[in-house]
C-alpha atoms as a PDB file:
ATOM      1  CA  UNK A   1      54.827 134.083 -54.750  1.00  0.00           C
ATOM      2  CA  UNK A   2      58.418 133.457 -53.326  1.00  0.00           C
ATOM      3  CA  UNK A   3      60.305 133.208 -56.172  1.00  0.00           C
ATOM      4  CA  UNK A   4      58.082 136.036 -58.232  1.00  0.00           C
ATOM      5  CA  UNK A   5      59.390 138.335 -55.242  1.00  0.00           C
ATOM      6  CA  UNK A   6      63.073 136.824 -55.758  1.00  0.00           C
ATOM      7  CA  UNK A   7      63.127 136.942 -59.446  1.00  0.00           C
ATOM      8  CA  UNK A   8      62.110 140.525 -59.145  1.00  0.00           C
ATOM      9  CA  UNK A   9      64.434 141.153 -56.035  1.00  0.00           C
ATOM     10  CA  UNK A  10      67.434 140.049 -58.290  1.00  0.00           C
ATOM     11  CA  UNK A  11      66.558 142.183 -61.057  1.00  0.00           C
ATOM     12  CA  UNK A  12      66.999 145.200 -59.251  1.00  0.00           C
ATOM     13  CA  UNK A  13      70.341 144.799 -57.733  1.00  0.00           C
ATOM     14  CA  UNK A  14      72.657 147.088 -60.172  1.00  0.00           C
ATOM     15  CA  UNK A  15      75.550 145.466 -61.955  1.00  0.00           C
ATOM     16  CA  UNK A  16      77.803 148.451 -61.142  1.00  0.00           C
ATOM     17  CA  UNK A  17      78.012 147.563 -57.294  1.00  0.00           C
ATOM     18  CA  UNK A  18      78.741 143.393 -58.371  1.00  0.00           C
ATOM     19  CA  UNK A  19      81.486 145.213 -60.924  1.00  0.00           C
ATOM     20  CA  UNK A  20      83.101 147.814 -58.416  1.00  0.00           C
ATOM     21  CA  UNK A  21      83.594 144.744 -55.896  1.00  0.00           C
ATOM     22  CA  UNK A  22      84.867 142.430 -58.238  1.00  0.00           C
ATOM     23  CA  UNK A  23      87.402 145.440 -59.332  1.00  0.00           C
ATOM     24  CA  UNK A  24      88.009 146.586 -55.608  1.00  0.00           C
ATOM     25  CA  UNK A  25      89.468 142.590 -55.186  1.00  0.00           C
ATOM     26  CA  UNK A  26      91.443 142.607 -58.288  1.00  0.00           C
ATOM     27  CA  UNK A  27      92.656 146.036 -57.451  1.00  0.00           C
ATOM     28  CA  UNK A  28      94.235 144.138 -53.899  1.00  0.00           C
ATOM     29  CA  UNK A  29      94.975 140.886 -55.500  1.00  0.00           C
ATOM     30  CA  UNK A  30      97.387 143.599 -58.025  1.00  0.00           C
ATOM     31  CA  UNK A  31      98.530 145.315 -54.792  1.00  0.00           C
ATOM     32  CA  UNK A  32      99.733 141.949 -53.298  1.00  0.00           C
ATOM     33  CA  UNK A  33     101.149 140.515 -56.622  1.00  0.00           C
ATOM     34  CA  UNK A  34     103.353 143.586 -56.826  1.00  0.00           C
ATOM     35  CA  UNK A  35     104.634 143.489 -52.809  1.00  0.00           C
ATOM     36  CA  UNK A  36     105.725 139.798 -53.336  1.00  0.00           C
ATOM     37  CA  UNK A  37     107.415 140.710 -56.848  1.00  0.00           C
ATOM     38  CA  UNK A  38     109.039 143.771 -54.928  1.00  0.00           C
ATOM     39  CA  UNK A  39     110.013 141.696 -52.733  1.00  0.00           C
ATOM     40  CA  UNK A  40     111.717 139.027 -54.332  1.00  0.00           C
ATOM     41  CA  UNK A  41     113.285 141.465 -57.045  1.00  0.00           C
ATOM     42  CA  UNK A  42     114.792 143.290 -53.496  1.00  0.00           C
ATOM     43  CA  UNK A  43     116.049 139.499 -52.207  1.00  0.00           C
ATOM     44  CA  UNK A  44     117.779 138.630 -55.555  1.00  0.00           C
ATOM     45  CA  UNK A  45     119.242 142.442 -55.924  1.00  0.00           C
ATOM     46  CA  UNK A  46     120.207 141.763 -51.891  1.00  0.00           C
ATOM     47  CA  UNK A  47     121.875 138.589 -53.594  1.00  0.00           C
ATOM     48  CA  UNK A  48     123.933 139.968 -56.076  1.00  0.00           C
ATOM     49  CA  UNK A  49     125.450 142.323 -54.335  1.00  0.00           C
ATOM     50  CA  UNK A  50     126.804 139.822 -51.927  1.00  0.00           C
ATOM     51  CA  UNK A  51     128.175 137.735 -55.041  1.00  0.00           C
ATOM     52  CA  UNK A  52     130.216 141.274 -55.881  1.00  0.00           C
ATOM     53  CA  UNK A  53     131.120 142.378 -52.716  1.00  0.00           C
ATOM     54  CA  UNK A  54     132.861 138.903 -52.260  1.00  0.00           C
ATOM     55  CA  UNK A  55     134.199 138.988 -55.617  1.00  0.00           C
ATOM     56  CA  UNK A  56     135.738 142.209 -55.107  1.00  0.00           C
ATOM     57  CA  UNK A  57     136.989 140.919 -52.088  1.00  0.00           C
ATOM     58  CA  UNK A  58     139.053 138.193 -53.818  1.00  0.00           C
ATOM     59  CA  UNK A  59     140.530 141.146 -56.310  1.00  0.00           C
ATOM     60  CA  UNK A  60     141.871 143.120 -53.885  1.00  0.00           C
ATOM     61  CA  UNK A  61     143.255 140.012 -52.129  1.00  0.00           C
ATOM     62  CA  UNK A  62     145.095 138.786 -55.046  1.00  0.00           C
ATOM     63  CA  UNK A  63     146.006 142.533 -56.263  1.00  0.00           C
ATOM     64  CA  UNK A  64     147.846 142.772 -52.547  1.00  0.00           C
ATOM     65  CA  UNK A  65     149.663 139.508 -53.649  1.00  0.00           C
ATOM     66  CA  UNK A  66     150.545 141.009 -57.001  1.00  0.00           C
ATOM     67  CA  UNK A  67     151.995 144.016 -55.424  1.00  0.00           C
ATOM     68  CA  UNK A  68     153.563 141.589 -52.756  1.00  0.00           C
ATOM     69  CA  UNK A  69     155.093 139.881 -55.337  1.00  0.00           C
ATOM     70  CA  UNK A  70     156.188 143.368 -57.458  1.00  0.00           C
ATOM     71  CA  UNK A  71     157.786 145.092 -54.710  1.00  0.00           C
ATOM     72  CA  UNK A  72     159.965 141.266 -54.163  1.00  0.00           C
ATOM     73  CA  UNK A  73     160.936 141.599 -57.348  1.00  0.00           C
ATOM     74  CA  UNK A  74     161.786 145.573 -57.671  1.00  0.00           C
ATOM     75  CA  UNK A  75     163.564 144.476 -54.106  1.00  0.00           C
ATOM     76  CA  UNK A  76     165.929 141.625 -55.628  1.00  0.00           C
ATOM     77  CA  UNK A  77     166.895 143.909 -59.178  1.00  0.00           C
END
């Protein structure tokens, strides 16, 4: 008699609700995916921009060298 009452118990639970709940914990698995992708794409962005700011840094270091070294020579002539 149990399992006649669980058999028929199971039958009636709908698929929809088993489906929505299945989606509702893709749908947050999706939502964290995309933070830590965010997030790393914002850490190597972070990253490059360091890489630039110090290359710039070495420009204008050796451009104020070249114009050191320009204004010696105008000097001398």
């Amino acid at each position: 008699m149990l399992a006649r009452l669980t058999a028929i118990s199971a039958r009636r639970i709908p698929r929809a609700s088993l489906v929505a709940t299945r989606g509702y914990a893709e749908n947050q698995f999706n939502k964290k995916e995309k933070a830590h992708e965010d997030q790393y794409a914002r850490e190597h962005e972070k990253e490059q921009l360091k890489k630039l700011k110090e290359q710039i840094a070495a420009k204008k270091a050796e451009l104020a060298e070249l114009e050191k070294k320009h204004a010696e020579e105008s000097s001398k002539q």
